[in-house]
Structures are given as C-alpha cells and as structure tokens.
N, C-alpha and C. Protein backbone atom coordinates (compact mmCIF):
# COMPACT_ATOMS: atom_id res chain seq x y z
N UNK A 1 0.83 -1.20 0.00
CA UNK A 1 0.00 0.00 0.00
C UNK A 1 0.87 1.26 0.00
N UNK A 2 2.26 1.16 0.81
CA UNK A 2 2.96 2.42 1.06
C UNK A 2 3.13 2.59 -0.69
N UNK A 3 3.42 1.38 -1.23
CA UNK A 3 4.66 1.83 -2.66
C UNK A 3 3.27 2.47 -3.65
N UNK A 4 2.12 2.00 -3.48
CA UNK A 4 0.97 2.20 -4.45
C UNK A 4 1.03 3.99 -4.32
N UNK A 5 0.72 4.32 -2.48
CA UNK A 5 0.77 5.86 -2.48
C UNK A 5 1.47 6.35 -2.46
N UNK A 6 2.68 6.26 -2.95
CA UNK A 6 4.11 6.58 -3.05
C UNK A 6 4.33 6.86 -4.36
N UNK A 7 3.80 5.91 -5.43
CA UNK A 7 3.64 6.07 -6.94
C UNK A 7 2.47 7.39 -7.17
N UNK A 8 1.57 7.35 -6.66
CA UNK A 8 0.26 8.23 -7.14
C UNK A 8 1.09 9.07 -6.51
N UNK A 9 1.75 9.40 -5.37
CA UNK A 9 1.61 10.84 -5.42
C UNK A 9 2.92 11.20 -6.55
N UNK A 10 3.82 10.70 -6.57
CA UNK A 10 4.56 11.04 -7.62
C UNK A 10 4.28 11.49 -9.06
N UNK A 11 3.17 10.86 -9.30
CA UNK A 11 2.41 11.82 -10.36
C UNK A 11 2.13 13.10 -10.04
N UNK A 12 2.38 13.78 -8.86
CA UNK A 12 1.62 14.85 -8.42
C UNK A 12 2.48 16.15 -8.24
N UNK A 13 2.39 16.64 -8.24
CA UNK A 13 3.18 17.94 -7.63
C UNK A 13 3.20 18.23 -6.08
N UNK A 14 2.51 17.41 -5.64
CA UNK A 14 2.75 17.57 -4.27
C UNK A 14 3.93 17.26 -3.55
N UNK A 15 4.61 17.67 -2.34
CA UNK A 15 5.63 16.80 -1.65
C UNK A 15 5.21 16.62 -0.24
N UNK A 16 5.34 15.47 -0.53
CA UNK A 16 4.37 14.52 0.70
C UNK A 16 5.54 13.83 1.75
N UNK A 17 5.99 13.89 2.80
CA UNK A 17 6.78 13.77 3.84
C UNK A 17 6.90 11.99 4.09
N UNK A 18 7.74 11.45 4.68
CA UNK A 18 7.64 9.61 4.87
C UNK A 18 6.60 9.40 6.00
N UNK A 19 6.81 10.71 7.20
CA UNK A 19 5.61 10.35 8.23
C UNK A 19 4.32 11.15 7.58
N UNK A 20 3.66 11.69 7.01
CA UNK A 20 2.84 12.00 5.98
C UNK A 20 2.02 10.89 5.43
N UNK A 21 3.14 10.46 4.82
CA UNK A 21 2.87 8.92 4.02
C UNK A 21 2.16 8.08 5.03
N UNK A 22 3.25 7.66 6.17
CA UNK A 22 2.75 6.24 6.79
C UNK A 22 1.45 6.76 7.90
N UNK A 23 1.06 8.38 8.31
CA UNK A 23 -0.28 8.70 8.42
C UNK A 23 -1.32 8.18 7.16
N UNK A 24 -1.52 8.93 6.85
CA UNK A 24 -2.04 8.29 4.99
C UNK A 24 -2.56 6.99 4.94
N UNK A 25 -1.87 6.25 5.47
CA UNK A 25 -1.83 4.96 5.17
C UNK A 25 -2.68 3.82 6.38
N UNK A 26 -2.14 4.47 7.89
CA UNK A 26 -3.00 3.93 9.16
C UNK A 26 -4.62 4.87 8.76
N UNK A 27 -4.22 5.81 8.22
CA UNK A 27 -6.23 6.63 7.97
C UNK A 27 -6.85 5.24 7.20
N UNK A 28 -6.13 4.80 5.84
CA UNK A 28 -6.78 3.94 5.15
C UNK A 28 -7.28 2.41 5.75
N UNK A 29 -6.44 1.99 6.52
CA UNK A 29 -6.47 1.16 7.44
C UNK A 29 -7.56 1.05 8.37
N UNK A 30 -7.60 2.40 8.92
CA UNK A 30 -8.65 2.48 10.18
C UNK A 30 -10.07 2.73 9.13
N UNK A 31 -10.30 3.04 8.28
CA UNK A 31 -11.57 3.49 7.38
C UNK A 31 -11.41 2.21 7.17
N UNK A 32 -10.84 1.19 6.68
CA UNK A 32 -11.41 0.23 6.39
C UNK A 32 -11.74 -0.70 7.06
N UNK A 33 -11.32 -1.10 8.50
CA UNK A 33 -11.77 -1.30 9.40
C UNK A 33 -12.78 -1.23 9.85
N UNK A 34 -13.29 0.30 10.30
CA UNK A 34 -14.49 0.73 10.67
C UNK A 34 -15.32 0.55 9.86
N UNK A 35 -15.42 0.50 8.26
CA UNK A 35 -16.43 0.55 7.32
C UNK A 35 -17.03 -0.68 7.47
N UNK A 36 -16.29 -1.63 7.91
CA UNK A 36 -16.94 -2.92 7.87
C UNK A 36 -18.04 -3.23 8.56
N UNK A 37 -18.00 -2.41 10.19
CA UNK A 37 -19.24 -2.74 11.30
C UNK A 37 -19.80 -1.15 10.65
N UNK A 38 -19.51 -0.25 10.34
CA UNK A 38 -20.35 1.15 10.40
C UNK A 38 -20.94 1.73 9.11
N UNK A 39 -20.30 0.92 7.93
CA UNK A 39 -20.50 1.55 6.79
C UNK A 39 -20.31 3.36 6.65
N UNK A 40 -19.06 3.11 6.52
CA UNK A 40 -18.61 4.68 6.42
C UNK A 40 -18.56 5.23 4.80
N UNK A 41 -18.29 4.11 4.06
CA UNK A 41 -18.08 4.78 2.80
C UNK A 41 -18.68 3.75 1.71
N UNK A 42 -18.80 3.88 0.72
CA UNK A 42 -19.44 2.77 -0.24
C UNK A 42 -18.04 2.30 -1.25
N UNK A 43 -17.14 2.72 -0.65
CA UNK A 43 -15.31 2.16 -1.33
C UNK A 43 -15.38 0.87 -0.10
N UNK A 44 -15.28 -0.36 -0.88
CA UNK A 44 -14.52 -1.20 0.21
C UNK A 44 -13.13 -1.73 0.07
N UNK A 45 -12.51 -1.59 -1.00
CA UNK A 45 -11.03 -2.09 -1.48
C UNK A 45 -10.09 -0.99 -0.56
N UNK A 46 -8.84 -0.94 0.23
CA UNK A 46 -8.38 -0.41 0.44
C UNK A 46 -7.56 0.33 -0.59
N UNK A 47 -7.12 -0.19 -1.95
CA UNK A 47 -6.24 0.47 -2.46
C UNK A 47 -7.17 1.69 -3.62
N UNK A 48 -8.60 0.84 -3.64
CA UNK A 48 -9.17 2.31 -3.72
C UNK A 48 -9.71 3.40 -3.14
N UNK A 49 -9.62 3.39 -2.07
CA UNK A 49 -9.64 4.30 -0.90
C UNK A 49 -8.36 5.22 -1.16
N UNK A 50 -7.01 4.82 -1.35
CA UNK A 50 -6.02 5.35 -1.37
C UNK A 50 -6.87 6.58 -2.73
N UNK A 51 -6.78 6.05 -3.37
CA UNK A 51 -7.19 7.00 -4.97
C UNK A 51 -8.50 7.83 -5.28
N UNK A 52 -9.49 7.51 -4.12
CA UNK A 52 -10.61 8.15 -4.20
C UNK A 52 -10.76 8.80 -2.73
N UNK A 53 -10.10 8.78 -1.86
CA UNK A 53 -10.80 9.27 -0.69
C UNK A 53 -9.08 10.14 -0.49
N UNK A 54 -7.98 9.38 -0.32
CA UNK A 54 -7.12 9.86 0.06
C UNK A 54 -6.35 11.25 -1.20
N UNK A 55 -6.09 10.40 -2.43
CA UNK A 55 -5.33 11.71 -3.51
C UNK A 55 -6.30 12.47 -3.75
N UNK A 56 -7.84 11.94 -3.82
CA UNK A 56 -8.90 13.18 -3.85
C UNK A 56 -9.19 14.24 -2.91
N UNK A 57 -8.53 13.75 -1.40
CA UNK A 57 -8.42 15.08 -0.98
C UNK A 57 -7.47 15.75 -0.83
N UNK A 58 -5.66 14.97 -0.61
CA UNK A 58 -4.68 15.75 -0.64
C UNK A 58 -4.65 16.94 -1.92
N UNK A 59 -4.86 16.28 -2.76
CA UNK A 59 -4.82 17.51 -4.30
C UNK A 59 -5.40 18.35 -3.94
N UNK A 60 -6.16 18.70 -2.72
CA UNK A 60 -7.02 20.23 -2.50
C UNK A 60 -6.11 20.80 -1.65
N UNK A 61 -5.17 20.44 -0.82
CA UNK A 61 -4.31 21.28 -0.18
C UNK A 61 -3.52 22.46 -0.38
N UNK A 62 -3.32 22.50 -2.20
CA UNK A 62 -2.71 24.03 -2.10
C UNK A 62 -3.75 25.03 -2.23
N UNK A 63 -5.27 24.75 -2.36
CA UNK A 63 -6.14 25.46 -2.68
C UNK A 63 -6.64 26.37 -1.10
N UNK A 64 -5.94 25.67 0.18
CA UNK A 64 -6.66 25.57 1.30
C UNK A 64 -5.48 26.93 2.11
N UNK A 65 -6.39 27.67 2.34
CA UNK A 65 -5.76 28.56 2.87
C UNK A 65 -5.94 29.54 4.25
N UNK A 66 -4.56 30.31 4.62
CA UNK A 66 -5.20 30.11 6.63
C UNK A 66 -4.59 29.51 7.47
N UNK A 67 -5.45 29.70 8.52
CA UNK A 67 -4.79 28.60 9.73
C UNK A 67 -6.20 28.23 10.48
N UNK A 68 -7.09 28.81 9.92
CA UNK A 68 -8.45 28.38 10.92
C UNK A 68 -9.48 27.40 9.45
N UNK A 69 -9.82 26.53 9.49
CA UNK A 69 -10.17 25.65 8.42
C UNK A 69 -11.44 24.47 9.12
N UNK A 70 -12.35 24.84 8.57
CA UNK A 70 -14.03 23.71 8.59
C UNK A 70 -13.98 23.32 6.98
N UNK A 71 -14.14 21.84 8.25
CA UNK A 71 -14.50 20.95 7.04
C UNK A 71 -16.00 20.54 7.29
N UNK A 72 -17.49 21.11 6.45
CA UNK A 72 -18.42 21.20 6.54
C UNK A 72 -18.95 19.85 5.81
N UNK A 73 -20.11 18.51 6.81
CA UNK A 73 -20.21 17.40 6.00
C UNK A 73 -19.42 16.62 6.11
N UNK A 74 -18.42 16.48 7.02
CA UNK A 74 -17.33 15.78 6.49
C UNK A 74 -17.44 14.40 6.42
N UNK A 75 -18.76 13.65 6.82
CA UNK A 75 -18.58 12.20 7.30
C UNK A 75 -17.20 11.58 7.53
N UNK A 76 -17.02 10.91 6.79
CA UNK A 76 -15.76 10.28 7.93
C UNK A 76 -14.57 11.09 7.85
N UNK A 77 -14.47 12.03 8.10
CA UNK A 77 -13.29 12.82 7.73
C UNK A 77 -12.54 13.10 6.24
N UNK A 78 -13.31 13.10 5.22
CA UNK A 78 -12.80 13.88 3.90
C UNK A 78 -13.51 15.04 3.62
N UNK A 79 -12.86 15.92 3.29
CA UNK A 79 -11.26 15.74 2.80
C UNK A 79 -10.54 16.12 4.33
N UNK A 80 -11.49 16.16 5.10
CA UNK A 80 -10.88 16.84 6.49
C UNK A 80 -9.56 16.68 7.16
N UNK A 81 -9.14 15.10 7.65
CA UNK A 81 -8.10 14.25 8.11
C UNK A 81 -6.78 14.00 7.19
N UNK A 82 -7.39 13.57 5.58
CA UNK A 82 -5.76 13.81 4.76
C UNK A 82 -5.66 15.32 4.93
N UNK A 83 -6.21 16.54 4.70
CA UNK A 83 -5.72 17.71 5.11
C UNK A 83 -5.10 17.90 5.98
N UNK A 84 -5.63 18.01 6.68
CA UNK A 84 -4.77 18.33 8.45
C UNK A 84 -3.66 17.48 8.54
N UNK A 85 -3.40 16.20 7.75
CA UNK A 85 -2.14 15.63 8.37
C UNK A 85 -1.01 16.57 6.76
N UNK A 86 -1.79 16.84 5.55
CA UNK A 86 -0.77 17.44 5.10
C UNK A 86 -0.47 18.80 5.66
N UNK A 87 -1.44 19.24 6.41
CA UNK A 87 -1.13 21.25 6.81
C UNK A 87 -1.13 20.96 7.96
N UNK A 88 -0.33 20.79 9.14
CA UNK A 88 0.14 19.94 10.36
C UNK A 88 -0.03 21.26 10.96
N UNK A 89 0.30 22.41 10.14
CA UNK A 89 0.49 24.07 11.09
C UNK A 89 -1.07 24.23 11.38
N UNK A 90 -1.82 24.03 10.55
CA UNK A 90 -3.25 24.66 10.25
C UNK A 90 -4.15 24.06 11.29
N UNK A 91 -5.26 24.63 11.65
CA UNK A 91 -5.90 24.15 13.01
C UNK A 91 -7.84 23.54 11.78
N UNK A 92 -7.85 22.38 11.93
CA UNK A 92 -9.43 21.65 11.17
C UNK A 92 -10.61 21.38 12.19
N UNK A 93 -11.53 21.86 11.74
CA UNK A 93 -12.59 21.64 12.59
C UNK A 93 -13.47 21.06 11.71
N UNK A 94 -13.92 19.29 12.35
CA UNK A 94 -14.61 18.30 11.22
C UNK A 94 -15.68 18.50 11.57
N UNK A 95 -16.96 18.99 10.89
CA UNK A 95 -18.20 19.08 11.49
C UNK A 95 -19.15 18.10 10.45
N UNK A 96 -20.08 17.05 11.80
CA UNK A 96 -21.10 16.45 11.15
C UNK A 96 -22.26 16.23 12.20
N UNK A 97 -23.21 15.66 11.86
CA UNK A 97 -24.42 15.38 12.48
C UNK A 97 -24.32 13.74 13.01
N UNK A 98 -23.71 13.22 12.54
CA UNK A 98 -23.71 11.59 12.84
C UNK A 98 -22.81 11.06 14.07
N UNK A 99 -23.01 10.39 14.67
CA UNK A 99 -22.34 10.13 15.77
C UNK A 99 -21.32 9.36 15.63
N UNK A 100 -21.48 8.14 14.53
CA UNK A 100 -20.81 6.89 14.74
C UNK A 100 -19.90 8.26 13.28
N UNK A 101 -19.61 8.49 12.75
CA UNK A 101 -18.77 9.48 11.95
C UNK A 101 -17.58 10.05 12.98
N UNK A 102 -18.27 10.83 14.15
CA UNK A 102 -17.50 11.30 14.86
C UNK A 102 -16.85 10.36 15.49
N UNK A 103 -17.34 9.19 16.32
CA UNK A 103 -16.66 8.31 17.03
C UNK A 103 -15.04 7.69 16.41
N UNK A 104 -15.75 7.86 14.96
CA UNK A 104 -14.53 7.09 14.05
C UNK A 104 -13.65 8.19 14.15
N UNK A 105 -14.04 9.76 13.74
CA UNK A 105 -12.82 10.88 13.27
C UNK A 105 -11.88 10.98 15.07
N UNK A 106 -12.72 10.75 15.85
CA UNK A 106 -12.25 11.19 17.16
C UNK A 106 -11.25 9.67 17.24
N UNK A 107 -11.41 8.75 17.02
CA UNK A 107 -10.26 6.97 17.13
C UNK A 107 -9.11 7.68 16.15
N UNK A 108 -9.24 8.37 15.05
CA UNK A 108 -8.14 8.52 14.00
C UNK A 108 -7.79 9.42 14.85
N UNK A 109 -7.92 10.39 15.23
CA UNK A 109 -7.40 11.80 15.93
C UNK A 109 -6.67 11.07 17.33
N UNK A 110 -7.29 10.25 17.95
CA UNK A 110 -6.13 9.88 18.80
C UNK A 110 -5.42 8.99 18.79
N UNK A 111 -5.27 7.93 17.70
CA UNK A 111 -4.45 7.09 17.24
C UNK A 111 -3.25 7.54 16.25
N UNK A 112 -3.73 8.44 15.48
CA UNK A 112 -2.60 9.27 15.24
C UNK A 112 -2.26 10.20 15.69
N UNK A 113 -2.62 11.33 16.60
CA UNK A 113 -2.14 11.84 17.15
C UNK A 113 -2.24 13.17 16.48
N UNK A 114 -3.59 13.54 15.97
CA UNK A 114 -3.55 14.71 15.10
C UNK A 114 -3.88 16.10 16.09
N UNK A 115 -2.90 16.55 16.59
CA UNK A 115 -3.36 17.39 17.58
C UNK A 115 -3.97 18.75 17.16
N UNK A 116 -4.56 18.73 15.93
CA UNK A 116 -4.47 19.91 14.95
C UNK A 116 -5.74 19.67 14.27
N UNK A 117 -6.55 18.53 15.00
CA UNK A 117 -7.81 18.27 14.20
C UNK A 117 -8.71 18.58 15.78
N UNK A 118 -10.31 19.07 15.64
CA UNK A 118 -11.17 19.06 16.33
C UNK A 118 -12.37 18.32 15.65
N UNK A 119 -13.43 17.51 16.05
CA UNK A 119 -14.43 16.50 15.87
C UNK A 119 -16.26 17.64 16.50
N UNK A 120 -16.80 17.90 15.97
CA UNK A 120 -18.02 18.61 15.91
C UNK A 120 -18.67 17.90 15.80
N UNK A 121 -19.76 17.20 16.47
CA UNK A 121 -21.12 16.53 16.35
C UNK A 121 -22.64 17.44 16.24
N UNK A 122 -22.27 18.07 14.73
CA UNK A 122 -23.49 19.38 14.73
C UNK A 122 -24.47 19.06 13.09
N UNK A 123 -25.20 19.72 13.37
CA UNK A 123 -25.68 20.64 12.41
C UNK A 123 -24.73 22.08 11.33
N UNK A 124 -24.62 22.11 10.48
CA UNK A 124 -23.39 23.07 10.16
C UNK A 124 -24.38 24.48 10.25
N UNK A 125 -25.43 24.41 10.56
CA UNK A 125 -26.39 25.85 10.27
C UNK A 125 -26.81 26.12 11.91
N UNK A 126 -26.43 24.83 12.84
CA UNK A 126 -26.52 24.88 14.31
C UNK A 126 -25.26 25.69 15.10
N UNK A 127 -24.41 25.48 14.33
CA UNK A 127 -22.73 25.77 14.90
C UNK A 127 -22.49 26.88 14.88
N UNK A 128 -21.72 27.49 15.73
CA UNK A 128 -21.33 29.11 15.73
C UNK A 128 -20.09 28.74 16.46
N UNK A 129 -18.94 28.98 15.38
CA UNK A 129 -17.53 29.02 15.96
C UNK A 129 -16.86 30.03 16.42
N UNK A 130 -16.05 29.84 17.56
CA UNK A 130 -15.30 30.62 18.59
C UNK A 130 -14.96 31.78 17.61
N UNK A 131 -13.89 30.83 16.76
CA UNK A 131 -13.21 32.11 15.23
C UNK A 131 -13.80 31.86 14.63
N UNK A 132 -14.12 32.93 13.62
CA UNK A 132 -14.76 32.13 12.49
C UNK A 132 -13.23 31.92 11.72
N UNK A 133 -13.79 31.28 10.42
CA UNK A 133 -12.80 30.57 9.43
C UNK A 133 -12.29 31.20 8.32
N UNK A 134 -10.85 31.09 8.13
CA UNK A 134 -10.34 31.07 7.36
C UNK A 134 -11.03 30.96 5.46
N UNK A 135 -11.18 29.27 5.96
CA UNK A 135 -11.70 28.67 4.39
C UNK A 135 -12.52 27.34 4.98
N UNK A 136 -13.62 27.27 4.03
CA UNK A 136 -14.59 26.73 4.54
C UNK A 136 -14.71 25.63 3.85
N UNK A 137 -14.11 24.42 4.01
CA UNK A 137 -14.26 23.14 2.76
C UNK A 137 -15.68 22.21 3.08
N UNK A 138 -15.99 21.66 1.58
CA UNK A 138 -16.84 20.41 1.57
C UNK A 138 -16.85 19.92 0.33
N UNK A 139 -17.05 18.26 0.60
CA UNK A 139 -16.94 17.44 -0.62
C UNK A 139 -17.94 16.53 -0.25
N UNK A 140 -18.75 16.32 -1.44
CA UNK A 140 -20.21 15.75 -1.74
C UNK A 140 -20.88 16.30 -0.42
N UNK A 141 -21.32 17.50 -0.45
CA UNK A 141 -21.98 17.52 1.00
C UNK A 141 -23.64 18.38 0.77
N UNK A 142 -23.36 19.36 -0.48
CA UNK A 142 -24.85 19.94 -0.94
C UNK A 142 -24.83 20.47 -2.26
N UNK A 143 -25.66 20.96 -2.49
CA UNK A 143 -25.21 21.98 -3.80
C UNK A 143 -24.72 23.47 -3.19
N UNK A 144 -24.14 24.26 -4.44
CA UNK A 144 -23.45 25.40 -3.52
C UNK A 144 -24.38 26.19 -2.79
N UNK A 145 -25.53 26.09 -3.49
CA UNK A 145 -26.39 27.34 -3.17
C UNK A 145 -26.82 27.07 -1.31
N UNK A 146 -26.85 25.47 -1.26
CA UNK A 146 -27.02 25.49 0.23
C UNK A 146 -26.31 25.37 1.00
N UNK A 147 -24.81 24.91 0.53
CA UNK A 147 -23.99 25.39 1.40
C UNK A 147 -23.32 26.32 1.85
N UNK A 148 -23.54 27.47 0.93
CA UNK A 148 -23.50 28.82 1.23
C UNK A 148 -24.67 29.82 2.10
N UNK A 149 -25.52 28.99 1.90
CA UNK A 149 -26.59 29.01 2.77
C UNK A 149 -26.67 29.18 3.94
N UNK A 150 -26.20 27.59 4.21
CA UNK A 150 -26.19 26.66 5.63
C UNK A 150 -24.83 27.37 6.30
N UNK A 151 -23.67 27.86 5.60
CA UNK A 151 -22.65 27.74 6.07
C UNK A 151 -21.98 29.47 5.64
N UNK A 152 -23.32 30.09 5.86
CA UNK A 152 -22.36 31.67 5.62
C UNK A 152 -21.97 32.62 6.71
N UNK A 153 -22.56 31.71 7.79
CA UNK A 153 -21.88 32.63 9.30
C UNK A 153 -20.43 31.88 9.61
N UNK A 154 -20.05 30.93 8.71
CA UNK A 154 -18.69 30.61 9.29
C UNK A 154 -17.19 31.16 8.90
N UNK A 155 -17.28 31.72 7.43
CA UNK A 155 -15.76 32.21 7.13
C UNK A 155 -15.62 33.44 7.52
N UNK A 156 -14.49 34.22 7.77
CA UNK A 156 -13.85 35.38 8.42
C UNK A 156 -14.55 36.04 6.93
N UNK A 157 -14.34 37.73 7.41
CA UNK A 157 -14.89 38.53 6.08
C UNK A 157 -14.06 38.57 5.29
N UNK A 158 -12.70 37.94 5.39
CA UNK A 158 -11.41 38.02 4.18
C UNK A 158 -11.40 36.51 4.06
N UNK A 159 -12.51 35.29 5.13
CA UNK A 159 -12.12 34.02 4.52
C UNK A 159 -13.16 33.28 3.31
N UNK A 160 -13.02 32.15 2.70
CA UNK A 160 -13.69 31.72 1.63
C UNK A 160 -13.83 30.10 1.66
N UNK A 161 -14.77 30.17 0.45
CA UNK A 161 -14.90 28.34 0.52
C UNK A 161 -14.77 27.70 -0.25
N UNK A 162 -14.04 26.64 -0.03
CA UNK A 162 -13.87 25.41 -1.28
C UNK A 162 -14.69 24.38 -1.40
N UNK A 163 -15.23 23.88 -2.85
CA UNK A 163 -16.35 22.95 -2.81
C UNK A 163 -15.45 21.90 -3.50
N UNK A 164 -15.36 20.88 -3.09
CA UNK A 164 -15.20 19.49 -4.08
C UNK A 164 -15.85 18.93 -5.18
N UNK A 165 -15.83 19.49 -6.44
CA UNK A 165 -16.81 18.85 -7.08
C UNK A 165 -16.33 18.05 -8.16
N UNK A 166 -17.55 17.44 -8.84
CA UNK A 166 -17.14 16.59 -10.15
C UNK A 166 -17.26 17.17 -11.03
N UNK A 167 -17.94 17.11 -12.23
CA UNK A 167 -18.00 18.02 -13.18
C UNK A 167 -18.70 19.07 -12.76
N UNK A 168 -18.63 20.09 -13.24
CA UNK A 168 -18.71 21.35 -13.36
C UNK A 168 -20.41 21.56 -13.78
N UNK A 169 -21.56 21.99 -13.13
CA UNK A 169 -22.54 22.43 -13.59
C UNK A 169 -23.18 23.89 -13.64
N UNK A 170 -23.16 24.36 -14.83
CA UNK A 170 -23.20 26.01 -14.70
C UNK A 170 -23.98 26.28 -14.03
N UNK A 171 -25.64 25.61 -14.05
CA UNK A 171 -26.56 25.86 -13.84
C UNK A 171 -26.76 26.26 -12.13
N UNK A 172 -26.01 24.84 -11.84
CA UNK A 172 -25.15 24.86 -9.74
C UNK A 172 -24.82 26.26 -9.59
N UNK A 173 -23.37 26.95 -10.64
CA UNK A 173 -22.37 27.68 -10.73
C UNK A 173 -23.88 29.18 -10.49
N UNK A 174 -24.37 29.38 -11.11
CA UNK A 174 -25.26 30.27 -11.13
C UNK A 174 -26.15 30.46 -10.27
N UNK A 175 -26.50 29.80 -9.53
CA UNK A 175 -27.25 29.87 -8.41
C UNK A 175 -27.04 30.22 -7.15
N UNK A 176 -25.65 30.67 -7.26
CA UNK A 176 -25.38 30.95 -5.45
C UNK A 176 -25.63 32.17 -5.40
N UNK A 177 -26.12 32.53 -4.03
CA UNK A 177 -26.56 33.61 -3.61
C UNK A 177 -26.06 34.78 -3.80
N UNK A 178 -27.17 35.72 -3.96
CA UNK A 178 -26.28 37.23 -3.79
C UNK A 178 -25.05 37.48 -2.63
N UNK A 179 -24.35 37.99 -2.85
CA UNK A 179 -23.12 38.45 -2.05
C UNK A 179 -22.02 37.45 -1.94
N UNK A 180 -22.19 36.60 -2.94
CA UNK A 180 -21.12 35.56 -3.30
C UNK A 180 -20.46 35.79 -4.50
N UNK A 181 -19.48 35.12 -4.54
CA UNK A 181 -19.28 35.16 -6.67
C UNK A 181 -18.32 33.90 -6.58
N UNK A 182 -18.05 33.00 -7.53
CA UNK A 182 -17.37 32.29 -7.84
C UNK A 182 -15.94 32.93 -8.50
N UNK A 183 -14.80 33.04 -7.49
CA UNK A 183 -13.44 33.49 -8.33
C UNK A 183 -12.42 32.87 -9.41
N UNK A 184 -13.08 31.29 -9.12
CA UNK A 184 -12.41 30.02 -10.00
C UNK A 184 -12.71 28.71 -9.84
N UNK A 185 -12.29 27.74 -10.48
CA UNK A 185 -12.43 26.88 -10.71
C UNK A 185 -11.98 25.99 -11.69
N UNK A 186 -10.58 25.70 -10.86
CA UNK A 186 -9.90 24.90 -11.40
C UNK A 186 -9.92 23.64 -11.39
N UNK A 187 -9.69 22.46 -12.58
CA UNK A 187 -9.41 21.43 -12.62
C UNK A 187 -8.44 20.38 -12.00
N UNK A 188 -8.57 19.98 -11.18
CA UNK A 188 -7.61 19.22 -10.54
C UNK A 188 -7.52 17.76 -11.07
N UNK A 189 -6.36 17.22 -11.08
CA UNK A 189 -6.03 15.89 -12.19
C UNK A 189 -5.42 14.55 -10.75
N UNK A 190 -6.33 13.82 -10.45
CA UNK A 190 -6.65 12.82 -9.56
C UNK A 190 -5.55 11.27 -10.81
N UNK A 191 -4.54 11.26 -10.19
CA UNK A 191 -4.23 9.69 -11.03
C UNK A 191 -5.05 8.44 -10.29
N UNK A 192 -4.98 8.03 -11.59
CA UNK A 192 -5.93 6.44 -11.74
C UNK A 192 -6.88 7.01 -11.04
N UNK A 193 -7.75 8.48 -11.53
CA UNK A 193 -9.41 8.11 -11.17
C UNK A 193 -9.89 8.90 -12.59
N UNK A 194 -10.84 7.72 -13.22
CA UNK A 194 -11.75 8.34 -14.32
C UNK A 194 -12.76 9.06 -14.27
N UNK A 195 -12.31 9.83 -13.60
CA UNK A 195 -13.43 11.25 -13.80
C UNK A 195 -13.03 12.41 -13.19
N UNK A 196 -13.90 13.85 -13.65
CA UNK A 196 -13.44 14.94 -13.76
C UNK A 196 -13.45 15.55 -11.83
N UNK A 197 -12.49 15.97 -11.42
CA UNK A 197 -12.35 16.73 -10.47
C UNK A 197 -12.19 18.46 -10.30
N UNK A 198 -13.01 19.01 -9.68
CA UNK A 198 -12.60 20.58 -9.69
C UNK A 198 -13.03 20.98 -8.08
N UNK A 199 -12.17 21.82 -8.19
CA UNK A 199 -12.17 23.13 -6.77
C UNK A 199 -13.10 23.98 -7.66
N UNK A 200 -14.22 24.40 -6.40
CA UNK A 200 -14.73 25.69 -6.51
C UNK A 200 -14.29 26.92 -5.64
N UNK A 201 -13.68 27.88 -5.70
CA UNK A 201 -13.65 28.67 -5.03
C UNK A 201 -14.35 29.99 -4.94
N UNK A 202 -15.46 30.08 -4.12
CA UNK A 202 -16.06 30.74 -3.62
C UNK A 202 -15.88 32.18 -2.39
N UNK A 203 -16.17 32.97 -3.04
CA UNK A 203 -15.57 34.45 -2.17
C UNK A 203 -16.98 35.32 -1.55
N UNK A 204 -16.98 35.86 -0.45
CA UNK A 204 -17.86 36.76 -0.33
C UNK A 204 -17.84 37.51 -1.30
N UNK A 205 -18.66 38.45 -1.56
CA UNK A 205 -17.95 39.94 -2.78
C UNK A 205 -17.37 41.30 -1.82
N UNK A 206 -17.81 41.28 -0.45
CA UNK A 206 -17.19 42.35 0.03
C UNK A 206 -15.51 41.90 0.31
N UNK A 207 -15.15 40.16 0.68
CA UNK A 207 -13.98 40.62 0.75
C UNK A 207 -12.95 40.77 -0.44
C-alpha cells in the first residue's frame, strides 16, 4: 500500500513527507476497518480508498488557505483528516451530524495523534464558531447554493470556501446567492481516477 501511495503521489506535484505517508496509510487502514461494522463509505477495497478518498483530498491542499479551516459534511473525515495531516500548522474543525462518523474521526485523531484536528457533532447551520474561518471546505456535501446558505456565518470577512466537485454544472455555478461570486475553478487531475475533479472557489464579494 505504502509503494501504491508513493507512486500516485509522484504523479503529483505535491511533496508529501515519509511520516505524511505512513499517516495516509494507518487513515486507510482504520476506514477500512471501521467501514466494515459502520459503513462509512461505499469504497470497500483499500487500495481504492487510497485513490478516491485519500489523492482526492490531498490535491485540495494548495487550494486551502489560513490557519483556521471547517470541514463542513465531512462524514468520515474527507477531505478533512488527509488535510490536516498534510497542513500539520493549520488548526481543522470536522463538522457532522452523525455520531458513529464522529466516534470514528475522534479513534483517528487519537491514534494518530492529530493534535491539529477538532471532531463537531453538529448541524453546520446549528454551529457558531469561537473564530470564524479562514476557508470553509466540503466534498459531496450539498449543492453550492445550500452550502452557502447553511454555512455563511462561518468564514472570516477576508475568509472563503472550497467545494469538491465533479464536473462542473453552470446551472449549480449560477445559483449561489447574492453576495457571493465564484473566483475560480480549477481542474484538478486525480491519477488512476476516471473522472473529472474541480475546486470551486467561492468568495464573499465584500472581501
């Protein structure tokens, strides 16, 4: 498994650390574990976990910016947990509604030792954080319009949000609320996965 994520990321532009890696690797471990009694994810192969859960979220890391960072939706911690172990400086706050989600993100957080991750058992439209945030991530979690919605008391007035998406739908793209705008949306290139990946990045318009 190390040499498989060792190859993918080498396709990448990323530089990914050896303890990086062998984090990476106990996450995939423990998700697959847990998926078995909890059904965390509908991936059951571990080595595609590596390529759909794990390089699908590291590749969002240079997009992620800050030091205060929600991961909104996160069920079992994506992209939340590969983040935080690649931005080790940056402080993640995983927010979900499910319990047995949290139970699992809170076993990874103290089995590895992520002292840089926090576990939220909320509502994301219930929550009102100490700081607000930096940058506000989610992957498969709504369409934009409601997660800008659900989730517009959380970024700082200079912070913003990243959406995980698959292809690109204008119609999505057009619908977010007044006092938003979409600044980009770039393509991100996932090895060995057949299909399209993009960052949305989403800005207030005042900041």
């Amino acid at each position: 498994m190390r040499k498989q994520l060792v190859a993918l990321i080498d396709q990448t532009s990323l530089r990914v650390t050896g303890h990086q890696i062998d984090q990476l690797i106990a996450l995939v471990l423990l998700l697959n574990k847990w998926n078995k009694a909890y059904n965390l994810t509908s991936v059951r192969d571990p080595s595609q976990m590596l390529v759909r859960h794990i390089m699908d979220s590291i590749l969002v890391a240079p997009y992620v910016t800050g030091n205060q960072v929600a991961d909104v939706g996160t069920g079992p911690g994506l992209p939340g947990l590969p983040l935080a172990i690649m931005h080790p400086d940056k402080q993640f706050v995983l927010i979900d509604s499910l319990g047995k989600r949290m139970n699992f993100i809170r076993q990874v957080v103290h089995q590895l030792g992520l002292n840089n991750v926090v576990a939220v058992q909320s509502r994301v439209e219930d929550y009102t954080p100490e700081t607000p945030f930096s940058c506000v991530l989610s992957r498969a979690f709504a369409s934009l319009a409601d997660m800008l919605s659900w989730c517009h008391h959380l970024p700082a007035d200079t912070g913003h949000f990243v959406a995980l998406k698959g292809q690109l739908d204008t119609q999505e793209l057009a619908q977010i609320p007044a006092g938003f705008e979409v600044v980009a949306t770039p393509r991100i290139e996932v090895p060995q996965l057949d299909a399209e990946r993009h960052v949305v990045d989403v800005r207030p318009r005042s900041a």
